[in-house]
N, C-alpha and C. Protein backbone atom coordinates (compact mmCIF):
# COMPACT_ATOMS: atom_id res chain seq x y z
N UNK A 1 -37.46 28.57 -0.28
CA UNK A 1 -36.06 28.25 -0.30
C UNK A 1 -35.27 29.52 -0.01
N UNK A 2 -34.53 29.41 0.96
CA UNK A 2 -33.48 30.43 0.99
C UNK A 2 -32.35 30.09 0.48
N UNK A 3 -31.60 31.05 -0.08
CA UNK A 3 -30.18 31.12 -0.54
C UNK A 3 -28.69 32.14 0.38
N UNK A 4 -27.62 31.70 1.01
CA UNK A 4 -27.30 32.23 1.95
C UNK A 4 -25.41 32.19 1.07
N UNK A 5 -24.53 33.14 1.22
CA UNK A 5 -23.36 32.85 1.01
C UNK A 5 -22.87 32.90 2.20
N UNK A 6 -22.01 31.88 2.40
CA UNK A 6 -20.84 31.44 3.25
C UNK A 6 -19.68 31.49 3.05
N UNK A 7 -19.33 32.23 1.81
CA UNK A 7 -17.59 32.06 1.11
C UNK A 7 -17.79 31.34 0.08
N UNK A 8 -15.83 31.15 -0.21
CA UNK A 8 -16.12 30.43 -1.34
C UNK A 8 -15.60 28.71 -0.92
N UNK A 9 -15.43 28.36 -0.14
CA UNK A 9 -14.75 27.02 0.07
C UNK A 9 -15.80 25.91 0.00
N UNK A 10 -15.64 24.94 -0.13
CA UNK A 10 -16.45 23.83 0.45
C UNK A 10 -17.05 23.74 1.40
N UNK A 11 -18.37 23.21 1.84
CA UNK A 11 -19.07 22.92 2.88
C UNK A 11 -18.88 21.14 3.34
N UNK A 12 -18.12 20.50 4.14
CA UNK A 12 -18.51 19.54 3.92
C UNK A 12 -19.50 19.19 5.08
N UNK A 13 -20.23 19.92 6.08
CA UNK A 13 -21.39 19.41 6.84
C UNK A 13 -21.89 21.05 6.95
N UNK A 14 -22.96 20.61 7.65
CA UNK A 14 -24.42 21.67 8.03
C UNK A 14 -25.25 21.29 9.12
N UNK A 15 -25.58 22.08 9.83
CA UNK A 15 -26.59 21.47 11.30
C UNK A 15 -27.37 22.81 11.35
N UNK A 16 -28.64 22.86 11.63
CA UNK A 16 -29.37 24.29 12.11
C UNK A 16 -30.02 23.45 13.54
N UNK A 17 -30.15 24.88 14.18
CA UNK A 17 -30.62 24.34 15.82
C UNK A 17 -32.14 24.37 15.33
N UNK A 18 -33.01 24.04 16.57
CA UNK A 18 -34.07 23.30 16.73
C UNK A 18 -34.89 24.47 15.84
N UNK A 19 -34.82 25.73 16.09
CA UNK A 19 -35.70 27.55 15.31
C UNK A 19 -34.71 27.62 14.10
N UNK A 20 -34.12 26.88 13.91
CA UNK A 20 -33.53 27.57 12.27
C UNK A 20 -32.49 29.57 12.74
N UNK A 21 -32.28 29.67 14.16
CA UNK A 21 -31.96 30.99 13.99
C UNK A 21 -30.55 30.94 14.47
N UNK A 22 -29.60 29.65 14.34
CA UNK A 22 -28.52 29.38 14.21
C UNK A 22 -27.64 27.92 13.24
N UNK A 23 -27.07 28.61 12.44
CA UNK A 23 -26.37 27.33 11.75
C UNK A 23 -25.02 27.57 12.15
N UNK A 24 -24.82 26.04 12.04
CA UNK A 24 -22.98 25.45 12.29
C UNK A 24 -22.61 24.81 11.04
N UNK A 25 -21.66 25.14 10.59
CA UNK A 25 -20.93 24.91 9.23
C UNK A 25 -19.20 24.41 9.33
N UNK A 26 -19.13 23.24 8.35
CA UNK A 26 -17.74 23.64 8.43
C UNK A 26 -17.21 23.26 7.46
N UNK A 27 -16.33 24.40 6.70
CA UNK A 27 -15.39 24.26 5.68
C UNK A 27 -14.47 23.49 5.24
N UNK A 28 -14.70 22.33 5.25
CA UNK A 28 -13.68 21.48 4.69
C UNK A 28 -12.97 21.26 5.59
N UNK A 29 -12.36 21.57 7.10
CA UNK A 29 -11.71 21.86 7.58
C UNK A 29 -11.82 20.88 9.18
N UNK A 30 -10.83 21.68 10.26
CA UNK A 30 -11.05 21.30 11.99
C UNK A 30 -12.30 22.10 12.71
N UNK A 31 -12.20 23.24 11.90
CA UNK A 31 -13.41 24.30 12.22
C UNK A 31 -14.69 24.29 11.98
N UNK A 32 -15.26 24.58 12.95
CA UNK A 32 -16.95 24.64 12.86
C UNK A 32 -17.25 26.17 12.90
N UNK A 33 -17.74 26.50 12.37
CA UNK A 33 -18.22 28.39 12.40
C UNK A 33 -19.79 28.32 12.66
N UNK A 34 -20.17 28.72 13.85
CA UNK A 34 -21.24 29.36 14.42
C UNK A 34 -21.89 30.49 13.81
N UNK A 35 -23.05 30.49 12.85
CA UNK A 35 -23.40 31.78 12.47
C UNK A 35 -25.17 31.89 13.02
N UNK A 36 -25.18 32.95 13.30
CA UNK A 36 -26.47 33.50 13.83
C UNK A 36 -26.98 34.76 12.74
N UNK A 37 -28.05 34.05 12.72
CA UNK A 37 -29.74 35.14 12.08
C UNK A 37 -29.65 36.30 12.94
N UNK A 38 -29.55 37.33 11.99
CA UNK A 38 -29.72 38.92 12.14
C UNK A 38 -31.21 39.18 12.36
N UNK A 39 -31.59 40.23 12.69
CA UNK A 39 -32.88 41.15 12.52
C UNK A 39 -33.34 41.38 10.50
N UNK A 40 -32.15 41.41 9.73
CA UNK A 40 -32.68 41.47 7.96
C UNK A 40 -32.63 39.86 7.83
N UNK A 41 -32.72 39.16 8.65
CA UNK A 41 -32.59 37.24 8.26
C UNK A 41 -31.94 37.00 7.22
N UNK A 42 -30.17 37.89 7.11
CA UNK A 42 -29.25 36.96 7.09
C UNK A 42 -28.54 36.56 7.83
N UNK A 43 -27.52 35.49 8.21
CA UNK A 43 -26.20 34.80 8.89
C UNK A 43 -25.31 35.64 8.93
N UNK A 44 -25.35 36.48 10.28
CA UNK A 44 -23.42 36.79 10.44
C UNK A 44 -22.79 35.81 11.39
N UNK A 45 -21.05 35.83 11.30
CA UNK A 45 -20.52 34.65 12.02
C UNK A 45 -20.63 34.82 13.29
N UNK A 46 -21.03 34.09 14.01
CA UNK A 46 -21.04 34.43 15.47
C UNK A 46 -19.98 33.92 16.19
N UNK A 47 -19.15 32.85 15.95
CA UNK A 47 -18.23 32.54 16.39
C UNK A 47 -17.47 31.03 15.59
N UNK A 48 -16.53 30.96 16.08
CA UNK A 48 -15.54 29.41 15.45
C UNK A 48 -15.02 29.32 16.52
N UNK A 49 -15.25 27.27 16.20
CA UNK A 49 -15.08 26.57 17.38
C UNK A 49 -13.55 25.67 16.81
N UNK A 50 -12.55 25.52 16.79
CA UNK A 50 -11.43 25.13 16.06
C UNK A 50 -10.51 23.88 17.45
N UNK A 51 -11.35 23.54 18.19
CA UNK A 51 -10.48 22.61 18.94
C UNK A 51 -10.58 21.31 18.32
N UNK A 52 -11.07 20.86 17.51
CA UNK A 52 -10.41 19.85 17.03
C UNK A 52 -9.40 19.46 16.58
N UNK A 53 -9.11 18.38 16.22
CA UNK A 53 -7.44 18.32 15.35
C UNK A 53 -7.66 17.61 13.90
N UNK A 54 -8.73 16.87 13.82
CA UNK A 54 -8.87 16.45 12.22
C UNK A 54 -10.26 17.11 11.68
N UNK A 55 -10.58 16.54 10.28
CA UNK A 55 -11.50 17.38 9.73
C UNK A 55 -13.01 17.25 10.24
N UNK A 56 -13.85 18.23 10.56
CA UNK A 56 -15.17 17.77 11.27
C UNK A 56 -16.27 17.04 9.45
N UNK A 57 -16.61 16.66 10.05
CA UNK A 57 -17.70 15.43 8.98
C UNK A 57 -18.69 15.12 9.29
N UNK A 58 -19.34 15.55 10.15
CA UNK A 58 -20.81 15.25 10.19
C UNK A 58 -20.91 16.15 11.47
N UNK A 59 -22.25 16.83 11.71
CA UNK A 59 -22.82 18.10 12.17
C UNK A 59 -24.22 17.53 12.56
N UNK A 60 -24.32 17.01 14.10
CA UNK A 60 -25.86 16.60 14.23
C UNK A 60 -26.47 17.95 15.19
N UNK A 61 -27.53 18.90 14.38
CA UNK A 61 -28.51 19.93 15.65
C UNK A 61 -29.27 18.69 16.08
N UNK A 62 -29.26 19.35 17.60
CA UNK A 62 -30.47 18.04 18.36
C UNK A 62 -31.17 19.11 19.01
N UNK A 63 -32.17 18.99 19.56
CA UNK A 63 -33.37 19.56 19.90
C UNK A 63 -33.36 20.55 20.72
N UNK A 64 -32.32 20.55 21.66
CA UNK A 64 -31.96 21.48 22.91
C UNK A 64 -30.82 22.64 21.77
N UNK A 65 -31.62 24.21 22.40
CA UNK A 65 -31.52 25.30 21.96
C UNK A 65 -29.63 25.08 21.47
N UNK A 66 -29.20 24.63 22.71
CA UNK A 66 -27.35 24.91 22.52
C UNK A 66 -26.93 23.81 22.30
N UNK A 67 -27.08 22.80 22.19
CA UNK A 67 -26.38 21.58 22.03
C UNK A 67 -25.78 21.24 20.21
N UNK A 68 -24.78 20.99 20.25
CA UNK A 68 -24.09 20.82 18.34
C UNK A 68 -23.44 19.45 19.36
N UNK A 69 -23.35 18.40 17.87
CA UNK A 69 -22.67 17.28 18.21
C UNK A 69 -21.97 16.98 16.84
N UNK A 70 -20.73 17.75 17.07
CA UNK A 70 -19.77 17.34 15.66
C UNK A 70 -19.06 15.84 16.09
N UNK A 71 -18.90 15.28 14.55
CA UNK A 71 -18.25 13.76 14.64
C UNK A 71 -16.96 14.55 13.55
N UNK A 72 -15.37 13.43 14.33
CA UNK A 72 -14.76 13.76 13.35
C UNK A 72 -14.27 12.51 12.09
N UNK A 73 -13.40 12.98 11.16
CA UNK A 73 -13.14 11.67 10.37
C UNK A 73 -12.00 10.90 11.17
């Protein structure tokens, strides 16, 4: 089991790509935050994706290295 901090807010979804060496998260929020596995295997942010307009709610990784398929509410 790993244990990882992300802040302090709510998580309400999670997706890791197909290697586990990127997760997409998003805070309660429109935003999805991109974080990528370091060389010490923790998560720094690698980027936020904020074009949505309502809250993201479900986070599907699918098999292909780059592909995220956020649903919103």
């Amino acid at each position: 089991m790993e244990i990882h901090n992300c802040g302090i807010e709510p998580i309400t979804c999670h997706a890791f790509n197909h290697d586990q060496s990127q997760l997409a998260l998003s805070p309660n929020s429109h935003e999805v935050h991109i974080y990528k596995r370091t060389e010490d295997m923790k998560f720094a942010n690698k980027e936020v994706l904020s074009q949505h307009d309502l809250r993201v709610t479900t986070l599907t990784g699918l098999p292909a290295p780059t592909v995220l398929s956020p649903a919103q509410q």
